[in-house]
Protein backbone atom coordinates (compact mmCIF):
# COMPACT_ATOMS: atom_id res chain seq x y z
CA UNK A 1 -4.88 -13.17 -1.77
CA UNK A 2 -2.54 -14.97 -4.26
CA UNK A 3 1.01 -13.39 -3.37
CA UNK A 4 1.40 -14.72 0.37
CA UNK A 5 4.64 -14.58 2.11
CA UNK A 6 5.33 -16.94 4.99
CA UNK A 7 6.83 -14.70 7.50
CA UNK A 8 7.64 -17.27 10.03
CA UNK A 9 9.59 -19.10 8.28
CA UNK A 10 11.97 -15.86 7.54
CA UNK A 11 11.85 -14.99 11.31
CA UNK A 12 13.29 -17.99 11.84
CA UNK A 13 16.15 -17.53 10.40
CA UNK A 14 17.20 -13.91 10.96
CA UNK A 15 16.27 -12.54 14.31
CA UNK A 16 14.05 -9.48 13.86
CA UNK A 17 16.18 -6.22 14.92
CA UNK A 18 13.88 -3.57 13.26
CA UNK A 19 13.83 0.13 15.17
CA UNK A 20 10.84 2.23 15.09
CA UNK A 21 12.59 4.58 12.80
CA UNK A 22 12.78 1.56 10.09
CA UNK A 23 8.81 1.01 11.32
CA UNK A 24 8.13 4.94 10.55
CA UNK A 25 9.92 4.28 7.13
CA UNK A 26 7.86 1.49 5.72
CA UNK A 27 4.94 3.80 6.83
CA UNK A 28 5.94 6.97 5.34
CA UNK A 29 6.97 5.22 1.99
CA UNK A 30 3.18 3.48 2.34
CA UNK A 31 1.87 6.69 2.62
CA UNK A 32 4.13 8.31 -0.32
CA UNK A 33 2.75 5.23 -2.10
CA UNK A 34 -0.59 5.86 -1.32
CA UNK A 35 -0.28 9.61 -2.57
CA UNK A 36 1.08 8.34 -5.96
CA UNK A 37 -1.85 5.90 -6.80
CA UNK A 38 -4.16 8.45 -6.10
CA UNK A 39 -3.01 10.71 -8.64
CA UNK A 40 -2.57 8.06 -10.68
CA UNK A 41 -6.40 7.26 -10.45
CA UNK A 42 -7.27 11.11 -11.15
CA UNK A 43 -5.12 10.60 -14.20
CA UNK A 44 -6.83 7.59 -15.18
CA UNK A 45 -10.19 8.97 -15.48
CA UNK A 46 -9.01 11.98 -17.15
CA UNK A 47 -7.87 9.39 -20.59
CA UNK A 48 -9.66 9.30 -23.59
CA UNK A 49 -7.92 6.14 -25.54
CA UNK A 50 -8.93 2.73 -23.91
CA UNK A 51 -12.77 2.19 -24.43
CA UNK A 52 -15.05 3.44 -20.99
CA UNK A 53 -15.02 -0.29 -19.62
CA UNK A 54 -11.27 -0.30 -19.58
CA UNK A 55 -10.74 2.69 -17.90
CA UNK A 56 -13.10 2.03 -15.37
CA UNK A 57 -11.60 -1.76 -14.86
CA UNK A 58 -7.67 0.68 -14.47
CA UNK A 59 -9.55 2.86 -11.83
CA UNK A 60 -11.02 0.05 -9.80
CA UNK A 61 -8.12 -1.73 -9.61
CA UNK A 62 -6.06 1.29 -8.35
CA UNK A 63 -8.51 1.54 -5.41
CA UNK A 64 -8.25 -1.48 -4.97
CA UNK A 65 -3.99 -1.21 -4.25
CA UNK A 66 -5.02 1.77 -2.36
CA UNK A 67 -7.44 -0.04 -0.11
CA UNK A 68 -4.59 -2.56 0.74
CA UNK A 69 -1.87 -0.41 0.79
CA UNK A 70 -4.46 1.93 3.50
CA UNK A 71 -4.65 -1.46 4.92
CA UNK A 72 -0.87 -2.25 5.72
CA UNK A 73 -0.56 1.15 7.01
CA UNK A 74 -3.36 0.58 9.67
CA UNK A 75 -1.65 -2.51 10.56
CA UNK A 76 1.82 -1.33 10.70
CA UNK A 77 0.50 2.02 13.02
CA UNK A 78 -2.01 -0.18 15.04
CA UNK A 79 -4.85 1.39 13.85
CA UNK A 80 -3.04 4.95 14.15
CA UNK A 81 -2.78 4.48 17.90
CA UNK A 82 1.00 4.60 16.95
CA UNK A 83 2.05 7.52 14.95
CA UNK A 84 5.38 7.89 14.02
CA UNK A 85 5.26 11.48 12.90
């Protein structure tokens, strides 16, 4: 992973005061997110102007954000042991 942010050093220096409504938030944006790519990767498919190879390289890398933003989501809900809805 190439964009890493150090956490602990932010915790540091502003003491964490986040409810669970903030927590359910982040998670329903993620999951607003989450809707958004995948329509954007039905979309993708559907073009006809980059070449094949290109479109398939657009599609892979959209499941690919999905994967990580499914990812967070598990993390943030502990494995959807915690569900905020």
């Amino acid at each position: 992973m190439t964009n890493v942010i150090q956490l602990h050093a932010h915790r540091e220096n502003q003491p964490v005061t986040r409810s669970v409504a903030d927590r359910a938030a982040i998670v329903a944006d993620l999951v607003t997110l989450a809707a958004a790519i995948r329509d954007a990767i039905e979309r993708t498919v559907d073009l006809s102007g980059p070449s094949m190879l290109q479109l398939e390289q657009a599609a892979q890398h959209l499941v690919d954000a999905l994967q990580q933003i499914e990812a967070a989501s598990n993390v943030l809900t502990s494995d959807a042991d915690w569900t905020p809805f």
